[in-house]
Every structure is written in C-alpha cells, then in structure tokens.
PDB file of N, CA and C in Angstrom:
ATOM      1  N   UNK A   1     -12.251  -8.613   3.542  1.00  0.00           N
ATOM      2  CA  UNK A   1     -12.049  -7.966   4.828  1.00  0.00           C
ATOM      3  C   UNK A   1     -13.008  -6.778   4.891  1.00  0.00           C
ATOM      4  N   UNK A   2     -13.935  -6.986   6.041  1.00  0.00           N
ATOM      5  CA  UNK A   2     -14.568  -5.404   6.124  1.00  0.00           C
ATOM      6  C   UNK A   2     -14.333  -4.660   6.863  1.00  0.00           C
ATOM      7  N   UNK A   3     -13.512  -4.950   7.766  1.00  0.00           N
ATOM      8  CA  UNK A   3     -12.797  -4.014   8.592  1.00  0.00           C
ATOM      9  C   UNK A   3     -12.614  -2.606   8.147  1.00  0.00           C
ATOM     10  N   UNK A   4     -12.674  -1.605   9.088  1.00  0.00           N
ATOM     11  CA  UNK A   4     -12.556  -0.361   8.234  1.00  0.00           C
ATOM     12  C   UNK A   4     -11.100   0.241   9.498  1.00  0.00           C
ATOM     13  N   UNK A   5      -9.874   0.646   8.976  1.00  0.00           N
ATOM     14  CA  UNK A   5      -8.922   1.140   9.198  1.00  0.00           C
ATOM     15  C   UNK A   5      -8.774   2.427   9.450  1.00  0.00           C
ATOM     16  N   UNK A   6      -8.189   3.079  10.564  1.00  0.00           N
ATOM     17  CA  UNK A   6      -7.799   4.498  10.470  1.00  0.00           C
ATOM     18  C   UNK A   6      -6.443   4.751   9.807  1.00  0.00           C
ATOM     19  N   UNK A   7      -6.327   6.342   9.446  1.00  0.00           N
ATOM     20  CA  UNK A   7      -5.103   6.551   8.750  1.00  0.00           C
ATOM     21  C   UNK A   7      -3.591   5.898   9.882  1.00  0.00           C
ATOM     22  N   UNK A   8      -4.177   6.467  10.916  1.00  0.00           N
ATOM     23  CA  UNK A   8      -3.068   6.120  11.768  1.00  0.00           C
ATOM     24  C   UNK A   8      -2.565   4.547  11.882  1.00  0.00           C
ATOM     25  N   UNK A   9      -3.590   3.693  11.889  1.00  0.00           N
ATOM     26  CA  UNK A   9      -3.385   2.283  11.959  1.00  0.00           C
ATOM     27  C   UNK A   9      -2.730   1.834  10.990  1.00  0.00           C
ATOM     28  N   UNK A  10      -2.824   2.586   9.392  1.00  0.00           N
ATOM     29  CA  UNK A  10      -2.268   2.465   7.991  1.00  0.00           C
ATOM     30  C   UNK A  10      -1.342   2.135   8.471  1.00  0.00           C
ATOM     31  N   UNK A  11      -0.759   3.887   8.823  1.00  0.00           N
ATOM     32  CA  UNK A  11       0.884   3.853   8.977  1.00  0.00           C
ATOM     33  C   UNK A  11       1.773   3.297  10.312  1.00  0.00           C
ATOM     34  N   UNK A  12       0.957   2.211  11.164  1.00  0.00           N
ATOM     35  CA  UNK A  12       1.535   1.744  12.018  1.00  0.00           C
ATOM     36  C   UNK A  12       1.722   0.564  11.322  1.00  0.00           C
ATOM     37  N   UNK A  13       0.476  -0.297  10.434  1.00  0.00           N
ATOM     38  CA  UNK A  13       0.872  -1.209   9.299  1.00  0.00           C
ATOM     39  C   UNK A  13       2.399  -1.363   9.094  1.00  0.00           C
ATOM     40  N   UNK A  14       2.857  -0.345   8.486  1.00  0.00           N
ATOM     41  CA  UNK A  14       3.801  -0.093   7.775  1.00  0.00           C
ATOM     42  C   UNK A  14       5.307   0.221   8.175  1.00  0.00           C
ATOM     43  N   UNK A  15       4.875   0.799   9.703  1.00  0.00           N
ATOM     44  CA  UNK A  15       6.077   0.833  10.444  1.00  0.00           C
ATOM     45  C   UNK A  15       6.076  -1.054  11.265  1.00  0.00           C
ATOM     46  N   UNK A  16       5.515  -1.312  11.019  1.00  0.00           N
ATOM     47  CA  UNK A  16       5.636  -2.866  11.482  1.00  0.00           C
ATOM     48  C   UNK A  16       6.110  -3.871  10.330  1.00  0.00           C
ATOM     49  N   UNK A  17       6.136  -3.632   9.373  1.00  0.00           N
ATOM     50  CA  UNK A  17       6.872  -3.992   7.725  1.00  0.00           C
ATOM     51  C   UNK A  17       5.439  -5.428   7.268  1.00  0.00           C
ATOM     52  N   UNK A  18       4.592  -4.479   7.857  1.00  0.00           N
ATOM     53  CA  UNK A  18       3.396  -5.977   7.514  1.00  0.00           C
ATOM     54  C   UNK A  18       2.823  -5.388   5.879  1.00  0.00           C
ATOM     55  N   UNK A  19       2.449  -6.478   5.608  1.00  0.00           N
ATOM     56  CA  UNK A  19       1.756  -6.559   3.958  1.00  0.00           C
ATOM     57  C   UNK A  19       0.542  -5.846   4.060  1.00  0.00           C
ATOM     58  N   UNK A  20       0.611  -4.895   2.873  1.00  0.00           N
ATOM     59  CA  UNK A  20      -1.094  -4.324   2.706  1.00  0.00           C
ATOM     60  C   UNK A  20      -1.652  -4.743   1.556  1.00  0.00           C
ATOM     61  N   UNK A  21      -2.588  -5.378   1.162  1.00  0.00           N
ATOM     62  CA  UNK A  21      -2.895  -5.832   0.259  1.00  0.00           C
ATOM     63  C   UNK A  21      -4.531  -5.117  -0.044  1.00  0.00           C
ATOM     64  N   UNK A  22      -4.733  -4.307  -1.050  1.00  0.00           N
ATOM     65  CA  UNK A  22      -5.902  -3.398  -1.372  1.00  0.00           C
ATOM     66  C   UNK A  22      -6.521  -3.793  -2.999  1.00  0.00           C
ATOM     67  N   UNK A  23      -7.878  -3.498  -3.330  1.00  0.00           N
ATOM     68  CA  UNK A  23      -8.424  -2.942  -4.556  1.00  0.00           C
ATOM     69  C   UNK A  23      -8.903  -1.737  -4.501  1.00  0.00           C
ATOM     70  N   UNK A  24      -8.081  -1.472  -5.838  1.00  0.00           N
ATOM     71  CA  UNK A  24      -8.463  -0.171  -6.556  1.00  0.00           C
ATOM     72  C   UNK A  24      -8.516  -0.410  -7.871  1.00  0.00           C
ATOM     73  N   UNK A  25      -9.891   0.210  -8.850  1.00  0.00           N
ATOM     74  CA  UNK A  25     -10.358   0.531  -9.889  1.00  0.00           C
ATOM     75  C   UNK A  25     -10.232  -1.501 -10.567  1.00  0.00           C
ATOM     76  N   UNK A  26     -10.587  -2.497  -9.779  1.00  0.00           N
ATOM     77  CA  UNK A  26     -10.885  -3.849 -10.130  1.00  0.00           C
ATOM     78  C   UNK A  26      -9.181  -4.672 -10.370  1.00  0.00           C
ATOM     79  N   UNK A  27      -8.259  -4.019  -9.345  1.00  0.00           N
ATOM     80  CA  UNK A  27      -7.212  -4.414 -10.039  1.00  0.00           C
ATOM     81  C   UNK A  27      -6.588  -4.879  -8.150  1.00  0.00           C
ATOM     82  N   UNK A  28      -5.717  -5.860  -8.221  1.00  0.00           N
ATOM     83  CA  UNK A  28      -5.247  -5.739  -6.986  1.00  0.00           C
ATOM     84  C   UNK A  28      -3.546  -5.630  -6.794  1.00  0.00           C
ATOM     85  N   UNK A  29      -3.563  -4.559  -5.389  1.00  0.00           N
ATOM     86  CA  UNK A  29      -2.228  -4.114  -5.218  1.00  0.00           C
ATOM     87  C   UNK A  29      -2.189  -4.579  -4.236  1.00  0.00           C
ATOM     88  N   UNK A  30      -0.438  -4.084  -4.054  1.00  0.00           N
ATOM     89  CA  UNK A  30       0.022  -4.789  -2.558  1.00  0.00           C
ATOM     90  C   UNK A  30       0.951  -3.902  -2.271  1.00  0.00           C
ATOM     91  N   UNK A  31       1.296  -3.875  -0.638  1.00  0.00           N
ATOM     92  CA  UNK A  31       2.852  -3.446  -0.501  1.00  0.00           C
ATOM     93  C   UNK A  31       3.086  -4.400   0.149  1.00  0.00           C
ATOM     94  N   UNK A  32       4.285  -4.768  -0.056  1.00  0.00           N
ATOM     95  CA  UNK A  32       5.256  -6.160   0.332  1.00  0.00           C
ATOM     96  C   UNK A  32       6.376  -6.179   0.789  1.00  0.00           C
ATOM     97  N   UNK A  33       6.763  -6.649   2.172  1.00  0.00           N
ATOM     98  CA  UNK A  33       7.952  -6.651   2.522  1.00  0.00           C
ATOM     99  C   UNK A  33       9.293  -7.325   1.640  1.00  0.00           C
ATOM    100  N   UNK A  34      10.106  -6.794   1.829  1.00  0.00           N
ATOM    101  CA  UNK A  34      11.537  -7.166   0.900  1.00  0.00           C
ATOM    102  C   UNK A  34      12.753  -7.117   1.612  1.00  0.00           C
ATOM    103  N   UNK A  35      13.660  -8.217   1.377  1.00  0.00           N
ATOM    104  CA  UNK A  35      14.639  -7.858   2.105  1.00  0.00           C
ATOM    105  C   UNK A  35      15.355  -6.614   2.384  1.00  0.00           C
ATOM    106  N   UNK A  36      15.051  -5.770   1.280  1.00  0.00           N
ATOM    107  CA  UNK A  36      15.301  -4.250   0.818  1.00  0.00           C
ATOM    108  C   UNK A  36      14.920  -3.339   1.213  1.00  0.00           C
ATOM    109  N   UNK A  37      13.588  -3.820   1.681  1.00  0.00           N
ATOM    110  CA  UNK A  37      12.577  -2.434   2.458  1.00  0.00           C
ATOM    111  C   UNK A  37      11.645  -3.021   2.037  1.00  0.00           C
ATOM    112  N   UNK A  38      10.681  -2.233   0.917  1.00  0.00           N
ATOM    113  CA  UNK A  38       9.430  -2.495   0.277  1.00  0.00           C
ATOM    114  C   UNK A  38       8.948  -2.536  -1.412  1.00  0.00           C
ATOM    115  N   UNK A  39       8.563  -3.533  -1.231  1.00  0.00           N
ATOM    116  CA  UNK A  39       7.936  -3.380  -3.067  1.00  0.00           C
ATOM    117  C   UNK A  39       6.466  -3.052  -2.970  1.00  0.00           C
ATOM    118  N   UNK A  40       6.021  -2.390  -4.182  1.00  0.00           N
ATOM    119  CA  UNK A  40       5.042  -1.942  -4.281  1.00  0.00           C
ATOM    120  C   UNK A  40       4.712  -2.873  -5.614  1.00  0.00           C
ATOM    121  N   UNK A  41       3.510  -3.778  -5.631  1.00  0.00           N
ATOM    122  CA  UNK A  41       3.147  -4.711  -6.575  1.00  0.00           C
ATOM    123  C   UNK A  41       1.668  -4.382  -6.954  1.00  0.00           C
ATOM    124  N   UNK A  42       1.182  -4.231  -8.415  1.00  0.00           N
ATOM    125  CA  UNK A  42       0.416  -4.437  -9.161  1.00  0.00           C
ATOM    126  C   UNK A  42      -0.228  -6.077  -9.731  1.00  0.00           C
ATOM    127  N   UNK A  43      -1.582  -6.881  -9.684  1.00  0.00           N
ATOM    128  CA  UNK A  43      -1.337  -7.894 -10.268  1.00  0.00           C
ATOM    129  C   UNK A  43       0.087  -8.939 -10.118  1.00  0.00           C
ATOM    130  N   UNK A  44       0.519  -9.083  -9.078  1.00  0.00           N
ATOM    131  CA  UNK A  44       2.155  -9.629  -8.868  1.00  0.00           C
ATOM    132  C   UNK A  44       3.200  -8.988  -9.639  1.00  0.00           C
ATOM    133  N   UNK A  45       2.797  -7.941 -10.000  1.00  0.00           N
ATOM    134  CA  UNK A  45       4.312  -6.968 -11.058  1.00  0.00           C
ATOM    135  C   UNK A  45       4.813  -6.000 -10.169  1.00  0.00           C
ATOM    136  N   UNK A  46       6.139  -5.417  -9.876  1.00  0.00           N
ATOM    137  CA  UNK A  46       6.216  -4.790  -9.032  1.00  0.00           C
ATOM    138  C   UNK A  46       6.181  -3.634 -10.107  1.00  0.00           C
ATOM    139  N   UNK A  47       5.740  -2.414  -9.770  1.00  0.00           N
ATOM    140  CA  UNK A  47       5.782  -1.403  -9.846  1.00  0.00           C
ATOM    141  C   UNK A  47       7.078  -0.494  -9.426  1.00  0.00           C
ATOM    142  N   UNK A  48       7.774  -0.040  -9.947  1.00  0.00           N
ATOM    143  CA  UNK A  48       9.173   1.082  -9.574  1.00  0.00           C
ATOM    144  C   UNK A  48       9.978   0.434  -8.530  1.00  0.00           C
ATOM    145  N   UNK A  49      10.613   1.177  -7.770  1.00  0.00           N
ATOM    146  CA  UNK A  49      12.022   0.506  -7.316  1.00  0.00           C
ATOM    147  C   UNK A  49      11.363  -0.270  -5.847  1.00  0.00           C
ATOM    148  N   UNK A  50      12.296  -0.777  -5.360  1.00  0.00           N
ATOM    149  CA  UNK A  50      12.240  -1.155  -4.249  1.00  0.00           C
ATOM    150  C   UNK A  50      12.319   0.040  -3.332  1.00  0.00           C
ATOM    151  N   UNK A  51      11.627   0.230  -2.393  1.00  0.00           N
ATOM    152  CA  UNK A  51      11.737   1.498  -1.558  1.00  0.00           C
ATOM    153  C   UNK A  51      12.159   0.964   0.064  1.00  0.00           C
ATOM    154  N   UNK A  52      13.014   1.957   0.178  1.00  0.00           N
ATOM    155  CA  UNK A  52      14.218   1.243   1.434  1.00  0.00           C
ATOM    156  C   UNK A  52      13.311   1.792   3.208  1.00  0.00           C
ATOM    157  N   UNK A  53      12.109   2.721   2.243  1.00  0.00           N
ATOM    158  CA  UNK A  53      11.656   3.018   4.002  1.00  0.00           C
ATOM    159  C   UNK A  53      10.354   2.880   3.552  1.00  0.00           C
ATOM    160  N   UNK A  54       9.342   2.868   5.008  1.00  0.00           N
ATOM    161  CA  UNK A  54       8.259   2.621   4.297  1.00  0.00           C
ATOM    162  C   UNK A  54       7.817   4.796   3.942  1.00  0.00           C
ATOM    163  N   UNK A  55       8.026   5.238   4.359  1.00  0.00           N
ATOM    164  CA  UNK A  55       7.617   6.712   4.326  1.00  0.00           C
ATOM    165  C   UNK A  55       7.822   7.262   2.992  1.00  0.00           C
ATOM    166  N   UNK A  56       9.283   6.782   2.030  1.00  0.00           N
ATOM    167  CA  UNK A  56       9.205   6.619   0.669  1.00  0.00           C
ATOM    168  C   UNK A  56       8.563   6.108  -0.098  1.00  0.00           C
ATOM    169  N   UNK A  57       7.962   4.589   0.363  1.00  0.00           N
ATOM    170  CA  UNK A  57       7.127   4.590  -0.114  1.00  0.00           C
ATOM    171  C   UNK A  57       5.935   5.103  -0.370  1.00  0.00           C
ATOM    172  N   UNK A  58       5.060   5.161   0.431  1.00  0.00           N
ATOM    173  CA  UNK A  58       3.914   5.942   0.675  1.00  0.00           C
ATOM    174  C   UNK A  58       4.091   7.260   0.123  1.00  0.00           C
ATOM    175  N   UNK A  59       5.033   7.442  -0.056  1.00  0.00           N
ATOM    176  CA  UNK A  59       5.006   9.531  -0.443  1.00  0.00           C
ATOM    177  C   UNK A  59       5.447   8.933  -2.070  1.00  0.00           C
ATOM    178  N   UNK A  60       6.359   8.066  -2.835  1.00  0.00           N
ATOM    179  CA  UNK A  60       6.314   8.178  -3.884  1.00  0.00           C
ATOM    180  C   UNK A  60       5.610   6.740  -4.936  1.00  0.00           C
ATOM    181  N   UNK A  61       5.002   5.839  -4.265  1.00  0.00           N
ATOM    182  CA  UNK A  61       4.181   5.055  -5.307  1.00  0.00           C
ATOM    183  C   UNK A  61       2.816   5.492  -5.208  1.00  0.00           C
ATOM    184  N   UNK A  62       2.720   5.761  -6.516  1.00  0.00           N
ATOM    185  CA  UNK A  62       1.328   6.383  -6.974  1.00  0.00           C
ATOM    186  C   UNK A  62       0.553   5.647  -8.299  1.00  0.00           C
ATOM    187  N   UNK A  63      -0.916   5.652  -8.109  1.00  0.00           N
ATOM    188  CA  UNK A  63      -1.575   5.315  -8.984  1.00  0.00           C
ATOM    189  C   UNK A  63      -2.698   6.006  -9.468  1.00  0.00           C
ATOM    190  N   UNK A  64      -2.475   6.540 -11.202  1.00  0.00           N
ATOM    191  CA  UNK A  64      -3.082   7.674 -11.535  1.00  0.00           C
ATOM    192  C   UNK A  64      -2.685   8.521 -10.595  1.00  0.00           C
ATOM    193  N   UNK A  65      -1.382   9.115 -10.611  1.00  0.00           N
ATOM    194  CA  UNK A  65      -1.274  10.550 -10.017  1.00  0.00           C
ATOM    195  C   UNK A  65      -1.569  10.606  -8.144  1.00  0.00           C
ATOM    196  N   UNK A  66      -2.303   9.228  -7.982  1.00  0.00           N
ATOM    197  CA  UNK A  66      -2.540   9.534  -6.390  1.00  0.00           C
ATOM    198  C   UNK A  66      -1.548   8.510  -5.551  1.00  0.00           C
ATOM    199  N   UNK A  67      -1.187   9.423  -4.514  1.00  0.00           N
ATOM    200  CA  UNK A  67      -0.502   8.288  -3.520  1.00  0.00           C
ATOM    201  C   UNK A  67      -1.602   7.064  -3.119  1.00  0.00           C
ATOM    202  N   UNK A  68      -1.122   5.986  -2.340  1.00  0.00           N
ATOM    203  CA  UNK A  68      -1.546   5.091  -1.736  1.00  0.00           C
ATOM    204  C   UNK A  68      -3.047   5.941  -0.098  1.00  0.00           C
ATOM    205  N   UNK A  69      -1.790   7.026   0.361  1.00  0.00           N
ATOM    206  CA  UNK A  69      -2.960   7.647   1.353  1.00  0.00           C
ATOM    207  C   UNK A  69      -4.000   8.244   0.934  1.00  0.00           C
ATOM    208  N   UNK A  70      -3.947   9.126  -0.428  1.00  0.00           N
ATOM    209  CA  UNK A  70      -4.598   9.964  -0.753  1.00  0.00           C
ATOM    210  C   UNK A  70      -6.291   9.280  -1.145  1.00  0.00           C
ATOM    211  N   UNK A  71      -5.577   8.385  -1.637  1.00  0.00           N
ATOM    212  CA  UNK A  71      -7.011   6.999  -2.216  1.00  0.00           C
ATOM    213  C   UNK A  71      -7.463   6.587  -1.095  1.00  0.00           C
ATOM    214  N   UNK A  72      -6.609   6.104   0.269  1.00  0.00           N
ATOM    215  CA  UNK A  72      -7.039   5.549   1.162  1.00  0.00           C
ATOM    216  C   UNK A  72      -7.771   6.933   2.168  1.00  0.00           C
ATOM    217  N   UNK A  73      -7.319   7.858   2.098  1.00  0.00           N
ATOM    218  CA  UNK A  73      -8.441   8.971   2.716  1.00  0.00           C
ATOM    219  C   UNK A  73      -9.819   9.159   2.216  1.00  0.00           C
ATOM    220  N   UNK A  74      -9.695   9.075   0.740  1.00  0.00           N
ATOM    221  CA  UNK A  74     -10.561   9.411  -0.196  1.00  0.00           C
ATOM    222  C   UNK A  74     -11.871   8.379  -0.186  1.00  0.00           C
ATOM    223  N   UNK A  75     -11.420   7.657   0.276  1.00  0.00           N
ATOM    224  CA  UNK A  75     -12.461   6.094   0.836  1.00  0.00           C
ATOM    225  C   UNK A  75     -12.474   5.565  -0.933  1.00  0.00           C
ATOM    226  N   UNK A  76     -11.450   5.552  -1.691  1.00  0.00           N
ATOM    227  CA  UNK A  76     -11.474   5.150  -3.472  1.00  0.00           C
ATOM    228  C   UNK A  76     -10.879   3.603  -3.317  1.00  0.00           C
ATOM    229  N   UNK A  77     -10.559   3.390  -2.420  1.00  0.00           N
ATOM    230  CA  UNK A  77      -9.493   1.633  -2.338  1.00  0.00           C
ATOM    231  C   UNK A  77     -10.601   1.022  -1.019  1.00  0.00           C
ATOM    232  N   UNK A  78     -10.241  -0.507  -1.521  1.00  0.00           N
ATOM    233  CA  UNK A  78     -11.013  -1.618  -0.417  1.00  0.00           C
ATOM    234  C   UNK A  78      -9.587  -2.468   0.473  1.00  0.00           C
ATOM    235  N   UNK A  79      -8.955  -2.200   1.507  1.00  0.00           N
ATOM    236  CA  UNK A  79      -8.015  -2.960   1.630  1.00  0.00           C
ATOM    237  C   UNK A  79      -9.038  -4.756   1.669  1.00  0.00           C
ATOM    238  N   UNK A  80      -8.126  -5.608   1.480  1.00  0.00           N
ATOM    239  CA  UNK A  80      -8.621  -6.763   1.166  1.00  0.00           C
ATOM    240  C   UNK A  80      -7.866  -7.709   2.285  1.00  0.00           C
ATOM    241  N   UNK A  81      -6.688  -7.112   2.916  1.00  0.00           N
ATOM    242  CA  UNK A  81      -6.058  -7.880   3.552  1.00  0.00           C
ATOM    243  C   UNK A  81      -4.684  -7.138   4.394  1.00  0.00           C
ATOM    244  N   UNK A  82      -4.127  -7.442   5.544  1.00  0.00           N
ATOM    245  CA  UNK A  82      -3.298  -7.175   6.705  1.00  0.00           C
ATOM    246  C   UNK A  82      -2.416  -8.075   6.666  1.00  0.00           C
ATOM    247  N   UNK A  83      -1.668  -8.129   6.574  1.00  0.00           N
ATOM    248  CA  UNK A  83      -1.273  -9.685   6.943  1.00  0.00           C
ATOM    249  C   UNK A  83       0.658  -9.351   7.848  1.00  0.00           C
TER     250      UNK A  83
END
C-alpha cells in the first residue's frame, strides 16, 4: 500500500473497528478487531490484553517504548494495509 494516511484518518480507522495492519523494524503488526474490542498482534502473536476501546489501545500498546501514533507521526512504520 502506498497510500500515505493522516493522523486523523488513523484514528477514524479505529473508531470504525477496521484492521490496521503496519511494518515496523522488518516485522509485521496488526490491530485487530475482537469480539472484545481490540487485539494488538505481532507476527500473529497477540501482544498484552485485549483492549476494550480503541483509545486504550493506542495510548497503551507500545513497541520499544513507542506508542503505535508516536511511530506513525514519526514517519518510522509502513502501514501495509486498511482493511
């Protein structure tokens, strides 16, 4: 995907419970809808709990110390996919 995203579009992503699927540092992540709210997946592993909003998420799954926005401001992640 070469689409290039604004922050705002991120978090409309997310208030719509759609999948983000990104690379960072050669590895691929996801956030994934759940009957629960959201998983946050590594390589298909989920990473920490299920998060019941997406705003929890985003404020507490982190990689190396950075949120999901902070990388995605930082222009450090390629999203790969919307879905």
């Amino acid at each position: 995907m070469s689409e290039k995203f604004t922050y705002e579009e991120m978090l409309q992503f997310f208030r719509e419970h759609r999948e983000v699927e990104f690379v960072y540092n050669n590895k691929l992540y996801a956030f994934l809808s759940h009957k629960d709210g959201f998983a946050f997946v590594c390589e298909n592993k989920t990473q920490g709990p299920i998060y019941t909003t997406y705003e929890e998420m985003i404020k507490e799954s982190k990689i190396n110390g950075k949120t999901f926005l902070e990388l995605f401001k930082n222009d450090e992640l390629i999203i790969t996919a919307v879905l």
